[in-house]
Protein backbone atom coordinates (compact mmCIF):
# COMPACT_ATOMS: atom_id res chain seq x y z
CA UNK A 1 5.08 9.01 -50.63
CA UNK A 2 2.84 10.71 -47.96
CA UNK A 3 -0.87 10.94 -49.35
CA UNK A 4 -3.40 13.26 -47.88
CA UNK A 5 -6.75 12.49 -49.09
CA UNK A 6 -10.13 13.68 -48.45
CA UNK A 7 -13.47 11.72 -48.12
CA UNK A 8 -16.55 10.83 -46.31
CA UNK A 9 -16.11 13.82 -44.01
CA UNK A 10 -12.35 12.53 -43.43
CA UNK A 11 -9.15 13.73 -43.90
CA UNK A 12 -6.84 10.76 -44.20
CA UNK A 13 -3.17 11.54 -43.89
CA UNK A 14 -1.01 8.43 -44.36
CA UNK A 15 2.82 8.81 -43.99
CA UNK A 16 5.22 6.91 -45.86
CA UNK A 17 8.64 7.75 -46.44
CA UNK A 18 9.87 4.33 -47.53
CA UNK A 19 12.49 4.57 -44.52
CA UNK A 20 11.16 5.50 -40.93
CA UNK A 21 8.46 7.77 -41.26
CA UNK A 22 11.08 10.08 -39.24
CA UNK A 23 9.17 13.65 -37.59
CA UNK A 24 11.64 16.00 -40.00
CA UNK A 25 10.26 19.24 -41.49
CA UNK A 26 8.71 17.58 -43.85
CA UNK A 27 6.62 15.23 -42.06
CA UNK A 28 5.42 17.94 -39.62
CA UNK A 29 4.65 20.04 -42.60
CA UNK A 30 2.51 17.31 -44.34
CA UNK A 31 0.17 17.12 -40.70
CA UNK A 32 -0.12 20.85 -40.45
CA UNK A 33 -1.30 20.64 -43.95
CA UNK A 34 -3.66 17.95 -43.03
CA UNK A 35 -5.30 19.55 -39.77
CA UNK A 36 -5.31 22.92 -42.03
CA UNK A 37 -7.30 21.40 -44.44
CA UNK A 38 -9.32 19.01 -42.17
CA UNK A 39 -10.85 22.09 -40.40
CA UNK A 40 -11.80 23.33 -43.68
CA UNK A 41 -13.00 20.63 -45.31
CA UNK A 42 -13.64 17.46 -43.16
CA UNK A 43 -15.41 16.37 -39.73
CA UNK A 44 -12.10 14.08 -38.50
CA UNK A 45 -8.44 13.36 -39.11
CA UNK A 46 -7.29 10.11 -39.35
CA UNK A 47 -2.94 9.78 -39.17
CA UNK A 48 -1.65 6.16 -40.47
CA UNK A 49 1.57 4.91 -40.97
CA UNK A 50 2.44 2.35 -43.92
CA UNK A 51 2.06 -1.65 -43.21
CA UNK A 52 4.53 -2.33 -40.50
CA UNK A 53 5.43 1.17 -39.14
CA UNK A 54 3.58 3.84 -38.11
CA UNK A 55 6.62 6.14 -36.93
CA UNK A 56 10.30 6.01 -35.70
CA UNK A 57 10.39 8.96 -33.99
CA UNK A 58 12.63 12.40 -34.71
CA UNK A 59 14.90 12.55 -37.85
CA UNK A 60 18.29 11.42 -36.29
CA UNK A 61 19.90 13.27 -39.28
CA UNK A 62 18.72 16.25 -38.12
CA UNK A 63 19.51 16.19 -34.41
CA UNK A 64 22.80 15.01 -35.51
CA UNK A 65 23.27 18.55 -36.51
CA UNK A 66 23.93 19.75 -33.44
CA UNK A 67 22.18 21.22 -30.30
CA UNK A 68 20.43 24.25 -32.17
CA UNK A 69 19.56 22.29 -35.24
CA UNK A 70 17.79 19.16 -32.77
CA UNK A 71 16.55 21.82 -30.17
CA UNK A 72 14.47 23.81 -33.26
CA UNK A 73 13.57 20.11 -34.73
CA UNK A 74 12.15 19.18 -31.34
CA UNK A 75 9.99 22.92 -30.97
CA UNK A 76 8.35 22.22 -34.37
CA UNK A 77 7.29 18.93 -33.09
CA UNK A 78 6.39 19.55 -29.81
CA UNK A 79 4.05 22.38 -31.75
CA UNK A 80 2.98 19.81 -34.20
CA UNK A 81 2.07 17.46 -30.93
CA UNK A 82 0.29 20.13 -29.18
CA UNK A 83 -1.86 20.82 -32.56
CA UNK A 84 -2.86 17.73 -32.74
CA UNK A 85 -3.78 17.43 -28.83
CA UNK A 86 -5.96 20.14 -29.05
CA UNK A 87 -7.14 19.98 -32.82
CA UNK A 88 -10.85 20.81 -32.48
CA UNK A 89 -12.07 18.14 -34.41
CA UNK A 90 -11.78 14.12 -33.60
CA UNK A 91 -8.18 12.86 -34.14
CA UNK A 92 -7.91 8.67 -35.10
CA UNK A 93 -4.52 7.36 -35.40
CA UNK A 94 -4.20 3.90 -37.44
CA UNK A 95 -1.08 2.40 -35.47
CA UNK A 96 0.09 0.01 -38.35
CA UNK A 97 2.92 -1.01 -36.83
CA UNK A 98 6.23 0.13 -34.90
CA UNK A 99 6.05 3.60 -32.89
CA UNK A 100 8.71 5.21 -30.71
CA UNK A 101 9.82 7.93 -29.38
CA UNK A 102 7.83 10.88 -31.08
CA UNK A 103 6.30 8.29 -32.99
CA UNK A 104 4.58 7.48 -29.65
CA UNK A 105 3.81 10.73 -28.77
CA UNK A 106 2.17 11.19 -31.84
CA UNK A 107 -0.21 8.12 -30.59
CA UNK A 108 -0.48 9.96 -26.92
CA UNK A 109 -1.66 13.35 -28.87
CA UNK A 110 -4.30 11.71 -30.83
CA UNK A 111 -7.97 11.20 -29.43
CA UNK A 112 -8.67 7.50 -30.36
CA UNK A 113 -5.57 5.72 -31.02
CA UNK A 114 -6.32 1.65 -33.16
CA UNK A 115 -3.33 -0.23 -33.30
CA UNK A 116 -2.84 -2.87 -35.74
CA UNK A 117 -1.73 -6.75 -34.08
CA UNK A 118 1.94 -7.97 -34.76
CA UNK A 119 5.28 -8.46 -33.56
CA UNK A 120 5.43 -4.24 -33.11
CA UNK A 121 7.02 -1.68 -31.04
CA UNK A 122 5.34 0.58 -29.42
CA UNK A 123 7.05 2.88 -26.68
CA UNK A 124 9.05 5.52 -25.71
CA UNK A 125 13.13 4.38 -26.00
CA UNK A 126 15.10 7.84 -25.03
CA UNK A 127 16.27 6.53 -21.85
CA UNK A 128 17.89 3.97 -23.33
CA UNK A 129 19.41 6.64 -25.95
CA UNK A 130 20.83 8.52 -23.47
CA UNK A 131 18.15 11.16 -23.86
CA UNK A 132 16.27 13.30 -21.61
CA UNK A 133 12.49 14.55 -22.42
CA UNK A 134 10.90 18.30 -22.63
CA UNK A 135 7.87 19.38 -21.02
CA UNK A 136 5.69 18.05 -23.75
CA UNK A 137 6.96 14.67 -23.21
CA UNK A 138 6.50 14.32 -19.36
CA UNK A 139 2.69 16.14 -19.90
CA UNK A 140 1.74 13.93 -22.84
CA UNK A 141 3.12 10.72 -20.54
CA UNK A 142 0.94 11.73 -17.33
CA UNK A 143 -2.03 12.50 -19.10
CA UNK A 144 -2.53 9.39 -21.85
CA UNK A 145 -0.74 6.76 -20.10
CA UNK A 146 -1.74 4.67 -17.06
CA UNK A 147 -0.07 5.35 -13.94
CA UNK A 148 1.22 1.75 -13.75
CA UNK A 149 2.92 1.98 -16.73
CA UNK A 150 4.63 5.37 -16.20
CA UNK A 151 7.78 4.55 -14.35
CA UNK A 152 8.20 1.36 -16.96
CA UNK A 153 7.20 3.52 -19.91
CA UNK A 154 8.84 6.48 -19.64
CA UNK A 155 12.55 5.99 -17.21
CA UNK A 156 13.03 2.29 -18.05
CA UNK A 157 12.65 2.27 -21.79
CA UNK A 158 9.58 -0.19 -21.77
CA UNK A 159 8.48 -1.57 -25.55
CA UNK A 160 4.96 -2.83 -25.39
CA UNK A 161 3.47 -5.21 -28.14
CA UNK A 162 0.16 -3.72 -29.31
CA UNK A 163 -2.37 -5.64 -26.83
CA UNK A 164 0.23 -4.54 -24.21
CA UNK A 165 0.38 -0.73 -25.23
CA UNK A 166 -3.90 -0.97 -25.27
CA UNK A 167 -3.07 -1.83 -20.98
CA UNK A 168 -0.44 0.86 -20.51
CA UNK A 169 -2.50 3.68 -22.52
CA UNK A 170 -0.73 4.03 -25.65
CA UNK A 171 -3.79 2.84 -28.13
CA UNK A 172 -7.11 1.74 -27.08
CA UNK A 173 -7.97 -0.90 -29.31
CA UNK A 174 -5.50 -3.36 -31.40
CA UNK A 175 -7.03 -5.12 -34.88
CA UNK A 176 -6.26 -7.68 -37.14
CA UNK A 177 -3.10 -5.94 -39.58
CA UNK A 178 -5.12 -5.63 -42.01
CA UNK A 179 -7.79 -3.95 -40.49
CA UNK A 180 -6.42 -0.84 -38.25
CA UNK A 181 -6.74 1.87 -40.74
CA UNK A 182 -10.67 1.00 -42.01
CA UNK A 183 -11.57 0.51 -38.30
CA UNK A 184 -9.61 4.22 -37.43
CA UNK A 185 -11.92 5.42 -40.32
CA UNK A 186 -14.75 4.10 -38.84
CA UNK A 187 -13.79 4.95 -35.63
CA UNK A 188 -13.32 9.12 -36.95
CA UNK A 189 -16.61 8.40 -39.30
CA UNK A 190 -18.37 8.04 -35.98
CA UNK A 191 -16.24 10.66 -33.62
CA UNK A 192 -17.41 13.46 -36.28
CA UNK A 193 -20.97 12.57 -36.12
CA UNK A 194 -20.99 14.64 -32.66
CA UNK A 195 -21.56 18.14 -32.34
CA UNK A 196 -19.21 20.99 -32.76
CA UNK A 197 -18.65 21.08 -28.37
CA UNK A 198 -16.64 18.14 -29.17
CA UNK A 199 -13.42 20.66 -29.69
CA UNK A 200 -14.52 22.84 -26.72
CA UNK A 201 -14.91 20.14 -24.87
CA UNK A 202 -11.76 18.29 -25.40
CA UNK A 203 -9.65 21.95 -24.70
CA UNK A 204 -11.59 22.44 -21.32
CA UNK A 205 -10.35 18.75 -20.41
CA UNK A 206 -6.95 19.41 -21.54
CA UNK A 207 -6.76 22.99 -20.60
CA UNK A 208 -3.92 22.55 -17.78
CA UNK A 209 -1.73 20.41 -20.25
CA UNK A 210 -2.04 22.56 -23.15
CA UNK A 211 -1.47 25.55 -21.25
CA UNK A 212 2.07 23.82 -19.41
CA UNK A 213 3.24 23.21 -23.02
CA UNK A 214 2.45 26.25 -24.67
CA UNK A 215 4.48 28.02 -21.25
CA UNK A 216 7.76 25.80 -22.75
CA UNK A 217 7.50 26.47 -26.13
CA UNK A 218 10.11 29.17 -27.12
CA UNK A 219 8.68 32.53 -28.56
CA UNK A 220 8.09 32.48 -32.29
């Protein structure tokens, strides 16, 4: 079960779906709930995963379905990514384990990004799915990851253990297992201690990203 709570000036959204922690409807719901209520009730957002998984990455079901059914999957989450890339408030993610594909992204949208140590995944696999990546992918990619890692990352299919993914840009810190989601809290604790600029500040940083995604969303 996915549990929101709220505390301490946090809102702590931990996802848990017993299977992948797959981006469906439902998972992009539950963060859209979370900013909504973060920005109305808290100072910083912290995203987790459960023990061992922090996110697989799109519901296959879904894009199964067929072109329209993945491309309108994929626009909710490259909204949902964009949110959280220019949420106004601090954004922590608690890596606690395995991330691909948009479970990456999610780490590449999120300010401060503690990964928990372990045999983990942590990457971006589409290549080696046959896949091809929207304008939210290749933005998110230049703008979080290091430029040594790009060409590894993002065309060869690269799968970085956590200390690994702290190199290549994907977290920036990596924590005993048991320890990723209290030092993300701490982490958010101490992001949301800083003035309100803090939002205005990230946006005028990110302005030329935000702006090339919002150009390649479709209208709606």
């Amino acid at each position: 079960m996915h549990e929101l709570r709220i505390e301490d000036g946090l809102a702590v959204l931990a996802f848990d779906d017993g299977k992948a922690n797959a981006v469906g409807y439902d998972f992009i719901d539950q963060m859209e709930n979370c900013l909504d209520r973060a920005e109305r009730e808290a100072r910083a957002v912290v995203i987790a995963g459960r023990p061992g998984l922090f996110s697989g990455g799109f519901d296959l079901g879904e894009l199964r379905k067929g072109p329209d059914a993945a491309n309108a999957l994929v626009d909710r989450g490259a909204r949902m990514l964009l949110r959280l890339y220019a949420h106004p408030q601090p954004v922590v993610a608690a890596c606690t384990g395995h991330a691909v594909a948009a479970g990456a992204f999610i780490l590449l949208s999120c300010d401060t990004r503690i990964g928990a140590l372990g045999e983990f995944s942590i990457g971006l696999n589409e290549t080696a799915l046959g896949m091809s990546f929207p304008v939210f992918a290749i933005e998110l990619t230049h703008a979080r990851l290091s430029k040594r890692h790009v060409t590894a990352a993002f065309v060869q299919s690269a799968l970085y253990g956590p200390e690994e993914a702290v190199d290549a840009g994907f977290l920036d810190e990596a924590v005993a297992v048991d320890a990723a989601v209290d030092r993300a809290c701490a982490e958010a604790r101490r992001l949301g201690e800083l003035p309100d600029v803090y939002g205005a500040n990230k946006r005028l940083i990110r302005a030329n990203v935000i702006q090339t995604i919002e150009a390649s969303l479709t209208d709606g």
